[in-house]
C-alpha atoms as a PDB file:
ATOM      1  CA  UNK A   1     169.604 160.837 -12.296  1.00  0.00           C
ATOM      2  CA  UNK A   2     167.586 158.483 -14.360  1.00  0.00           C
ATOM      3  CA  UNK A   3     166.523 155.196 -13.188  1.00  0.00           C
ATOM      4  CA  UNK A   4     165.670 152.017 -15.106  1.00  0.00           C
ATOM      5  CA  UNK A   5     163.399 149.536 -13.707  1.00  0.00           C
ATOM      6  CA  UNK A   6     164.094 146.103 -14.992  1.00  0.00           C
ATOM      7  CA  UNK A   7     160.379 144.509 -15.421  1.00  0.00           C
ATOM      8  CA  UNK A   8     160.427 140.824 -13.205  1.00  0.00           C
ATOM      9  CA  UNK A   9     159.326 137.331 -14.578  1.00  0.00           C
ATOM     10  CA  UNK A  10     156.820 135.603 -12.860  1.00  0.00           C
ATOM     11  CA  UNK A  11     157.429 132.632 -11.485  1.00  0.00           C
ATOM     12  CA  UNK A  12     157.195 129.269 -13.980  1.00  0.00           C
ATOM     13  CA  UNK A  13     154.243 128.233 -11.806  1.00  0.00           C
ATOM     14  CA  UNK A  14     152.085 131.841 -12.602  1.00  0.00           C
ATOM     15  CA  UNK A  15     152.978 131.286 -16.576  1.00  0.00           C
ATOM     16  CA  UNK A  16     149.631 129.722 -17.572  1.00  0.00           C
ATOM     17  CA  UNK A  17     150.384 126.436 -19.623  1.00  0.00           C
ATOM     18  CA  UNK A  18     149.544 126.609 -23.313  1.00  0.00           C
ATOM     19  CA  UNK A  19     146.179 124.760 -24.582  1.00  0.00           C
ATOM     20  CA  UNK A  20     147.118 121.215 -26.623  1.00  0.00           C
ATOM     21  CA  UNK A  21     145.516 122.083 -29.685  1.00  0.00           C
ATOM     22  CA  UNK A  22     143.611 118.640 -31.790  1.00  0.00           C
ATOM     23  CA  UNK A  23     146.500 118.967 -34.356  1.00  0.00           C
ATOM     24  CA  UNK A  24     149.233 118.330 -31.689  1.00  0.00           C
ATOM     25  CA  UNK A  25     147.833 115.224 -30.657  1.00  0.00           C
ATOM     26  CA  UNK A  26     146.665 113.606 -33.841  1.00  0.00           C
ATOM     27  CA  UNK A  27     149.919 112.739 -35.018  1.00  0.00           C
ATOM     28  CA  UNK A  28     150.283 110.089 -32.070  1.00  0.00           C
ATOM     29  CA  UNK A  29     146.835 108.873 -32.229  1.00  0.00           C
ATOM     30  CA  UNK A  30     147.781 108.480 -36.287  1.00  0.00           C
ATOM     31  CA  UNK A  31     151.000 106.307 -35.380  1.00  0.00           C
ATOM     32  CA  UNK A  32     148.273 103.985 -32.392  1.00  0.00           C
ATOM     33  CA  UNK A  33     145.887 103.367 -35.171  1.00  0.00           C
ATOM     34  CA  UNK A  34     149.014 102.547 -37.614  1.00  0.00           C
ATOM     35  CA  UNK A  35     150.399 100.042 -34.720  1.00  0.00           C
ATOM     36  CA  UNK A  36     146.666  98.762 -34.255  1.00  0.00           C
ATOM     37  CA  UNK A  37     146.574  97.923 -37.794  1.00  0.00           C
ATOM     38  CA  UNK A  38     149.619  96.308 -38.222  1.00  0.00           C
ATOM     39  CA  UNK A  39     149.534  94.470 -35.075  1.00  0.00           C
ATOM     40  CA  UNK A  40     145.956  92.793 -36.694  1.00  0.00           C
ATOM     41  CA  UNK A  41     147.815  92.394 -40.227  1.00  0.00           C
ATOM     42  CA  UNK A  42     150.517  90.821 -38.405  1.00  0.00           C
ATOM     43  CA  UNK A  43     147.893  87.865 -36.662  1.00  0.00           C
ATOM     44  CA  UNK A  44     145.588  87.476 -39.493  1.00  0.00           C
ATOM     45  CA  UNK A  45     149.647  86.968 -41.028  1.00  0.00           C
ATOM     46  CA  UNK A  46     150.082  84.342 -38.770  1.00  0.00           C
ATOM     47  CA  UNK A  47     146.618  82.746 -39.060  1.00  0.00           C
ATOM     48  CA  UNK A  48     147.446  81.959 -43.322  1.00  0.00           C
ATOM     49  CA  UNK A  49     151.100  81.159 -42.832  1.00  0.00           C
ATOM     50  CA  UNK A  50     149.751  78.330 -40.254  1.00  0.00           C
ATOM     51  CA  UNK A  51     147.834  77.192 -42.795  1.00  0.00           C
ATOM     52  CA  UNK A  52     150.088  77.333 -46.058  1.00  0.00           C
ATOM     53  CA  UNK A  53     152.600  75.513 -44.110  1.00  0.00           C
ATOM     54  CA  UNK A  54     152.098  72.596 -46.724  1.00  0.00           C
ATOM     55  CA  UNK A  55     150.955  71.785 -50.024  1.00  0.00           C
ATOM     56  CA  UNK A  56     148.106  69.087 -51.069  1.00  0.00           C
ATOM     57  CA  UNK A  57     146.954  68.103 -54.339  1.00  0.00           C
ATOM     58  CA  UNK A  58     143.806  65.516 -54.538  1.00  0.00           C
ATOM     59  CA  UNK A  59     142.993  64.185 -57.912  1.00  0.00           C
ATOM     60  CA  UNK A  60     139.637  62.447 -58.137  1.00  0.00           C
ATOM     61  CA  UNK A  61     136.661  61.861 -60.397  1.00  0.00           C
ATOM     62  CA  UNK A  62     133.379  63.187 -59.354  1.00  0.00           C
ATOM     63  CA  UNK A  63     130.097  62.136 -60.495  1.00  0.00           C
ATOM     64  CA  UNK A  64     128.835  65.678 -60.014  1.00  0.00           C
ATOM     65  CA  UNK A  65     130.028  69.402 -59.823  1.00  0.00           C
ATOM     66  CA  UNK A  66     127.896  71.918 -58.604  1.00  0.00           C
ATOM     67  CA  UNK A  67     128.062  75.673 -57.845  1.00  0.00           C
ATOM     68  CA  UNK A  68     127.403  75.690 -54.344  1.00  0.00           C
ATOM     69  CA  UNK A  69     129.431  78.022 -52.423  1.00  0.00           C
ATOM     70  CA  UNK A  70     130.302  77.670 -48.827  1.00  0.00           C
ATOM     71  CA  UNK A  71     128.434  79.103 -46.270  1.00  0.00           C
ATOM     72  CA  UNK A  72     129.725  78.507 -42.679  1.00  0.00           C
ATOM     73  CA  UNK A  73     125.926  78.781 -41.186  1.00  0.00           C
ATOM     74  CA  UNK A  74     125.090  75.713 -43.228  1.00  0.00           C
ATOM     75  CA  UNK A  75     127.600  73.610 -43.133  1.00  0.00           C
ATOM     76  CA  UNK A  76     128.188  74.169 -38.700  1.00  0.00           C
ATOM     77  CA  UNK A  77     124.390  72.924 -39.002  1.00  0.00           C
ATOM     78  CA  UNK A  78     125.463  70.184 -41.592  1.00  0.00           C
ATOM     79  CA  UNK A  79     128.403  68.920 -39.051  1.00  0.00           C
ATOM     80  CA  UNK A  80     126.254  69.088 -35.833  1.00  0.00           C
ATOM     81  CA  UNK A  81     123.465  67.085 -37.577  1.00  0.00           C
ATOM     82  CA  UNK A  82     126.234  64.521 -38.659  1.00  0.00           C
ATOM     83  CA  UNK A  83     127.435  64.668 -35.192  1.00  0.00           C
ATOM     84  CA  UNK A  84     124.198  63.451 -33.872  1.00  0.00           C
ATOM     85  CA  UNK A  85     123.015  61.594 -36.578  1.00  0.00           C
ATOM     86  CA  UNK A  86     125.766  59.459 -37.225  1.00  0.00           C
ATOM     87  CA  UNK A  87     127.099  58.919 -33.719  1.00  0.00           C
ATOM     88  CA  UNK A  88     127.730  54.980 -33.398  1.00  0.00           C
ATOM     89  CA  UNK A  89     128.504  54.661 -37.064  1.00  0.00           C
ATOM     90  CA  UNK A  90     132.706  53.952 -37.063  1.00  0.00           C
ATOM     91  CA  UNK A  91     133.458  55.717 -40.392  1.00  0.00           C
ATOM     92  CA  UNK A  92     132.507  58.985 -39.163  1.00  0.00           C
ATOM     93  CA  UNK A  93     134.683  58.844 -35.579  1.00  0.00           C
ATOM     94  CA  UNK A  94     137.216  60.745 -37.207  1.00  0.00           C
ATOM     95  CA  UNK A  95     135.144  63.379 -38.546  1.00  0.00           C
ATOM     96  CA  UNK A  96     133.490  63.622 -35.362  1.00  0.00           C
ATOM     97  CA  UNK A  97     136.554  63.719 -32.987  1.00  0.00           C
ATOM     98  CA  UNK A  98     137.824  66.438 -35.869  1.00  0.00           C
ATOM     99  CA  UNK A  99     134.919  68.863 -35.124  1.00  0.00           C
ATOM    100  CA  UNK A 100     134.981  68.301 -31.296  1.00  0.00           C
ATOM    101  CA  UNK A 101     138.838  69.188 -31.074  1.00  0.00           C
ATOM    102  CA  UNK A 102     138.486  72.302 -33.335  1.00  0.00           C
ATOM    103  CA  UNK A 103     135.349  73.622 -31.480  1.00  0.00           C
ATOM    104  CA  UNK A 104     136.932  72.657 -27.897  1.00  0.00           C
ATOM    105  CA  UNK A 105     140.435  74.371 -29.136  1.00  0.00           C
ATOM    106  CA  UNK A 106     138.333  77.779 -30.437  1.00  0.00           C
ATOM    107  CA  UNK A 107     136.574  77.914 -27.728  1.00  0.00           C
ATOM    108  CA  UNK A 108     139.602  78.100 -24.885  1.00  0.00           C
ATOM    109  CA  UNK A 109     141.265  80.686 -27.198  1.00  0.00           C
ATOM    110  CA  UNK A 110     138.435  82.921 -26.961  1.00  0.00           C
ATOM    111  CA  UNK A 111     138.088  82.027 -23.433  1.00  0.00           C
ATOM    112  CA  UNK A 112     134.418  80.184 -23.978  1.00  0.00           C
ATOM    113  CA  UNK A 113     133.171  77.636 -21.985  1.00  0.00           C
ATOM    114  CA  UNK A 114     129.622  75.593 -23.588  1.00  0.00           C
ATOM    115  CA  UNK A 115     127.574  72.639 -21.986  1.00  0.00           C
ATOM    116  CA  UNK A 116     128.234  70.774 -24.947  1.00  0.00           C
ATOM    117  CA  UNK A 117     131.405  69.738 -26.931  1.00  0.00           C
ATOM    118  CA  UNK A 118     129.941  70.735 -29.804  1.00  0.00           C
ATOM    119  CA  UNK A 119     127.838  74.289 -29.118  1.00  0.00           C
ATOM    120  CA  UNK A 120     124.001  73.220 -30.478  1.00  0.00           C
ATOM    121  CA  UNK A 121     123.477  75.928 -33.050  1.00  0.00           C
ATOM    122  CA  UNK A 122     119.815  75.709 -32.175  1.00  0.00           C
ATOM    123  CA  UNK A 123     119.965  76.700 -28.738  1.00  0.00           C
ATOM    124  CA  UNK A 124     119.845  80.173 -27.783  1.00  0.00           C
ATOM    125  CA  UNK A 125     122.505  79.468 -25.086  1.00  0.00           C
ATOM    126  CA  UNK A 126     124.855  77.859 -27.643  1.00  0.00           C
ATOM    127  CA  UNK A 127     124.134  80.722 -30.167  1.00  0.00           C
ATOM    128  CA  UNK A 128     126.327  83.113 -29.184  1.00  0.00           C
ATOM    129  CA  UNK A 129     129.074  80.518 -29.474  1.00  0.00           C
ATOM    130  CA  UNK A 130     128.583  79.489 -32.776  1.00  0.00           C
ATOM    131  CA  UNK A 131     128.687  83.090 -33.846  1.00  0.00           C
ATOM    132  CA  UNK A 132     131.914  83.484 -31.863  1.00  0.00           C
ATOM    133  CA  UNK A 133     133.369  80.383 -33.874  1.00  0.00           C
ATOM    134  CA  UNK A 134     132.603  81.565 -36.663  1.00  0.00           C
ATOM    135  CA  UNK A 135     134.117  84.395 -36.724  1.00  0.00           C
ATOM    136  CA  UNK A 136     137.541  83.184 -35.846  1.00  0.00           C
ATOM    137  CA  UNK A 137     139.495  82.782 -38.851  1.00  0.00           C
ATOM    138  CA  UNK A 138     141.049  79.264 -38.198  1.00  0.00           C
ATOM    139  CA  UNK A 139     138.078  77.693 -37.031  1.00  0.00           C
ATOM    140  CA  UNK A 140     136.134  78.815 -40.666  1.00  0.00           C
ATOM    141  CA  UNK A 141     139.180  76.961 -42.493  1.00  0.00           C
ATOM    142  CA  UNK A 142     138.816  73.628 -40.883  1.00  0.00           C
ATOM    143  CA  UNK A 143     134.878  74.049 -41.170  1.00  0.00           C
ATOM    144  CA  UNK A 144     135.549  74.199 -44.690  1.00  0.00           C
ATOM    145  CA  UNK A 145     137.622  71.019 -44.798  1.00  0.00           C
ATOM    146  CA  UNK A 146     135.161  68.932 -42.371  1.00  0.00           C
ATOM    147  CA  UNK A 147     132.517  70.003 -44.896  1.00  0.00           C
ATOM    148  CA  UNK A 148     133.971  68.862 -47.666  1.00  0.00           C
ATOM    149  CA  UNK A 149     134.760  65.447 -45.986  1.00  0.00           C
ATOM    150  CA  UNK A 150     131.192  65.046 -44.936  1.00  0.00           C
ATOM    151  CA  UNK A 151     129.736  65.247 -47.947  1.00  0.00           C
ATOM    152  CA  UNK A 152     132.202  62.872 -49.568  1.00  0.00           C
ATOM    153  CA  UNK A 153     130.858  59.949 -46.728  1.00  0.00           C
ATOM    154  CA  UNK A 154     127.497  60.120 -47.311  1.00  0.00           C
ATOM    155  CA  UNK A 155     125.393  57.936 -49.659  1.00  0.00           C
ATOM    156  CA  UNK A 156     126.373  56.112 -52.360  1.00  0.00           C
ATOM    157  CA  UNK A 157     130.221  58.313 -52.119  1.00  0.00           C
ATOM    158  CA  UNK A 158     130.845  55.938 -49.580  1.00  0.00           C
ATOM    159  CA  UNK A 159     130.227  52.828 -51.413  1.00  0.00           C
ATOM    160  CA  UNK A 160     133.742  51.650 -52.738  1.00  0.00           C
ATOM    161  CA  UNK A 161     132.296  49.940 -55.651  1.00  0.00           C
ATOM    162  CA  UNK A 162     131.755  52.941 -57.305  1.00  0.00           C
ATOM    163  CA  UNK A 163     134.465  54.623 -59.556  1.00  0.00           C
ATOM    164  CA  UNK A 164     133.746  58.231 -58.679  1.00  0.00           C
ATOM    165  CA  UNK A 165     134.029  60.489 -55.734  1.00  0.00           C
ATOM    166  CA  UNK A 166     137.504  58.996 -54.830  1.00  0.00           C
ATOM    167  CA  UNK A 167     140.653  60.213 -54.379  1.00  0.00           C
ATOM    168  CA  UNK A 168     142.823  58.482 -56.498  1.00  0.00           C
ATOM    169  CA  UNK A 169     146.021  60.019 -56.050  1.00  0.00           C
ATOM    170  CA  UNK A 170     147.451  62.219 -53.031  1.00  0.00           C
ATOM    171  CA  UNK A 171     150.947  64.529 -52.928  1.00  0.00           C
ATOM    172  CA  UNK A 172     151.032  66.475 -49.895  1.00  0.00           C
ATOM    173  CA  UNK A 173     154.517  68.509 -50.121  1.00  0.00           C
ATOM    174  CA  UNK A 174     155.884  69.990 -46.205  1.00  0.00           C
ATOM    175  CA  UNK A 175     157.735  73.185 -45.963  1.00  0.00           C
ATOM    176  CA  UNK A 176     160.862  71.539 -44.882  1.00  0.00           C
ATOM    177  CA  UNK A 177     160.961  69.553 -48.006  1.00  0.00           C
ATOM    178  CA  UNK A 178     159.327  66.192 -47.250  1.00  0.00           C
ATOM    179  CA  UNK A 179     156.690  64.842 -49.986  1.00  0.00           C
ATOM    180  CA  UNK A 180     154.056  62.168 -49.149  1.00  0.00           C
ATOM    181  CA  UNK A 181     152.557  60.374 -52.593  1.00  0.00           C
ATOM    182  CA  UNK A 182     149.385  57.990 -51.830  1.00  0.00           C
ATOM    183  CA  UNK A 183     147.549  56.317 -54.467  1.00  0.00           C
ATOM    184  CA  UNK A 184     144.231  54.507 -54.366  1.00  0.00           C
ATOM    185  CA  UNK A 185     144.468  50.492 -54.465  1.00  0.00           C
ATOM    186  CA  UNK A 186     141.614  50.929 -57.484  1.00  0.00           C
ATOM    187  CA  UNK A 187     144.723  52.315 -59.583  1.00  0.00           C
ATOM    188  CA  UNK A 188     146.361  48.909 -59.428  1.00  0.00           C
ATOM    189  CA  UNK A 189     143.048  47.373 -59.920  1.00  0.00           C
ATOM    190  CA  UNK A 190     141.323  46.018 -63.244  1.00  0.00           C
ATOM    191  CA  UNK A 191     138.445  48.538 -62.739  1.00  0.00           C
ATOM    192  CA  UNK A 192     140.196  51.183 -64.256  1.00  0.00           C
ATOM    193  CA  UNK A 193     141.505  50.858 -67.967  1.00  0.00           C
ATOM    194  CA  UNK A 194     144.942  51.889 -68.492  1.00  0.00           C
ATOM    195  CA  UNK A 195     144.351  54.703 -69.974  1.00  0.00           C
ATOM    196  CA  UNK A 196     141.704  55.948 -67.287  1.00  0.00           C
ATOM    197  CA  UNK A 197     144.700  55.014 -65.177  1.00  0.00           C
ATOM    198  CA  UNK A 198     147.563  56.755 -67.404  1.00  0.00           C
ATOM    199  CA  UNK A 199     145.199  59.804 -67.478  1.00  0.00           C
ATOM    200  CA  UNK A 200     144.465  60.390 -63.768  1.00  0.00           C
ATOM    201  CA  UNK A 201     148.067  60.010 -63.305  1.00  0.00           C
ATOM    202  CA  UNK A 202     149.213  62.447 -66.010  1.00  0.00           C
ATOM    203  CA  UNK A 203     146.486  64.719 -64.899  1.00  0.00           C
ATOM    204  CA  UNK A 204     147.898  64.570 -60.962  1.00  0.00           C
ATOM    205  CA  UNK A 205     151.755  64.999 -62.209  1.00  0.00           C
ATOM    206  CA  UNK A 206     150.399  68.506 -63.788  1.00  0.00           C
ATOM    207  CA  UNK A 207     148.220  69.698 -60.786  1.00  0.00           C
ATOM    208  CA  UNK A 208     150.926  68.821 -58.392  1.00  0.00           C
ATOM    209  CA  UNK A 209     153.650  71.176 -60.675  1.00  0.00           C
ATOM    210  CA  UNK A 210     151.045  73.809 -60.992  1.00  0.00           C
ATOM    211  CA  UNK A 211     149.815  73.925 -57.880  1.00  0.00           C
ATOM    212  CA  UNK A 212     153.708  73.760 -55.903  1.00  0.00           C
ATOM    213  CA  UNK A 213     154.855  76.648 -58.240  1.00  0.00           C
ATOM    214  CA  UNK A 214     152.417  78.890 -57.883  1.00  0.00           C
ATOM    215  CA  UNK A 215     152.314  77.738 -53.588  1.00  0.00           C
ATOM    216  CA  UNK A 216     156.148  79.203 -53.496  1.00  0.00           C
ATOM    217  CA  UNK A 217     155.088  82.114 -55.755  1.00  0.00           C
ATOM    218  CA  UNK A 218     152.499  82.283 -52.694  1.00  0.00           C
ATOM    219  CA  UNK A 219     155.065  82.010 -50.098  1.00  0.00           C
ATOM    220  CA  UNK A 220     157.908  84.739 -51.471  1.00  0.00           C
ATOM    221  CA  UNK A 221     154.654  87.138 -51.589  1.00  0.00           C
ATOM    222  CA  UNK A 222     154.277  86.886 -47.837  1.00  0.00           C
ATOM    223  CA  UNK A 223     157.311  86.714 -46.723  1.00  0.00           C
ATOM    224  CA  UNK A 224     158.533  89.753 -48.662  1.00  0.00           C
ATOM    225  CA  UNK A 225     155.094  91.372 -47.203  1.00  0.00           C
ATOM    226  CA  UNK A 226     155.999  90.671 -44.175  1.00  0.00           C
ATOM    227  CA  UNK A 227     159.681  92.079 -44.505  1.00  0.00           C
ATOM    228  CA  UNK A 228     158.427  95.549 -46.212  1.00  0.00           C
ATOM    229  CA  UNK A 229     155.588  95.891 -43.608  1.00  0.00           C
ATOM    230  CA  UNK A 230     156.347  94.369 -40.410  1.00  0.00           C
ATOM    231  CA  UNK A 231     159.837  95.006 -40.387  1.00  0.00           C
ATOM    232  CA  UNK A 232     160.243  98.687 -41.855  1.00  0.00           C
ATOM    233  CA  UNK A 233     159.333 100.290 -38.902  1.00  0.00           C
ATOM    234  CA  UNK A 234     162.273  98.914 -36.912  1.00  0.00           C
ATOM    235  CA  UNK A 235     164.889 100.214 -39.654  1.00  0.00           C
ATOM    236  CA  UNK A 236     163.477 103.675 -40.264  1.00  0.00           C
ATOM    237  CA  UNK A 237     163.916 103.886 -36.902  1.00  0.00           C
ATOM    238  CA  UNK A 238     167.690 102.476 -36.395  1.00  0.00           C
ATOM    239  CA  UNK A 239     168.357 105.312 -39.282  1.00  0.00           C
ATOM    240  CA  UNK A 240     166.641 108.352 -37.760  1.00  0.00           C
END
């Protein structure tokens, strides 16, 4: 008589559980670094396509160009010395009230709080702030346009009897089609010749053609980014 013994299994519970090597757990932390990424892409997206949301062309005649480049240190400290500086004079309100709404709007989307409206970039309290601000992307963009405004309203740019350092003509062209034109009074003026005036004109007419086509160019770039990027993910998935 033979006998077979039939060997038992042990219990799921006894079966030890296998060890989770590195290379079974790197895909996923691969595809939260991917999602990381594109979630940033996606903001710093939305950061440009606020501020391409429009076109402007200035045409004016300077009475200097220079190299300087801009340096957001120098031109916060710049603004905040205007600020102080040049606080009952009425032609720099609107420069003023400009800075203090951009520096009180950056500073409740990071969730700041300062003494002052505008954070003293000399104080060590303050100086964490202003490195805060600077760092956000929006903020640096209409630091860059305050600049520029500033130095166009001081000394003799501000003096309206001089020919240079004006805007003389204006197109500012909206997304949803809408086109604003301003000229200058001095271009209906006798100051200007007529052919100072025929030039600056001509001269606007070609920035304004340039400078829309190669704004759309601009605009089919990101949005077709954003299709092949943003959106891929969600139809690779719908075909899997």
């Amino acid at each position: 008589m033979t006998s077979s013994r039939s060997r038992s299994t042990p219990p799921v519970s006894a079966i030890p559980p296998t060890p989770r090597s590195a290379a079974q757990g790197q895909p996923n932390s691969l595809v939260r670094g991917a999602v990381q990424q594109i979630e940033r892409f996606a903001n710093a997206l939305a950061e440009v396509l606020n501020d391409i949301t429009a076109l402007e062309v200035n045409t004016m005649v300077v009475s200097t160009i220079t190299g300087a480049k801009f340096l957001p240190e120098e031109a916060y400290q710049d603004l905040f010395a205007m600020y102080h500086s040049h606080g009952e004079d009425d032609k720099y309100q609107p420069l003023r009230r400009s800075l203090e709404s951009s520096c009180k709007d950056c500073m409740h989307k990071m969730g700041m709080t300062s003494v002052n409206i505008v954070p003293d970039p000399n104080n060590p309290t303050d100086q964490p702030i202003v490195e805060m601000l600077l760092s956000d992307g929006e903020f640096l963009r209409n630091l860059r346009k305050l600049s520029e405004l500033e130095a166009l309203m001081g000394g003799e740019r501000s003096d309206q009897n001089n020919i240079t350092d004006i805007i003389y003509a204006q197109t500012v062209i909206q997304l949803d089609g809408d086109v604003i034109n301003r000229f200058h009074e001095q271009l209906f003026s006798d100051r200007l010749s007529a052919q100072d005036k025929e030039f600056l004109i001509h001269v606007h007419s070609e920035a304004v053609t340039s400078g829309e086509s190669n704004w759309r160019e601009l605009l089919k770039f990101l949005f077709d980014l954003v299709q092949r990027v943003i959106l891929r993910p969600g139809r690779d998935t719908g075909r899997s």
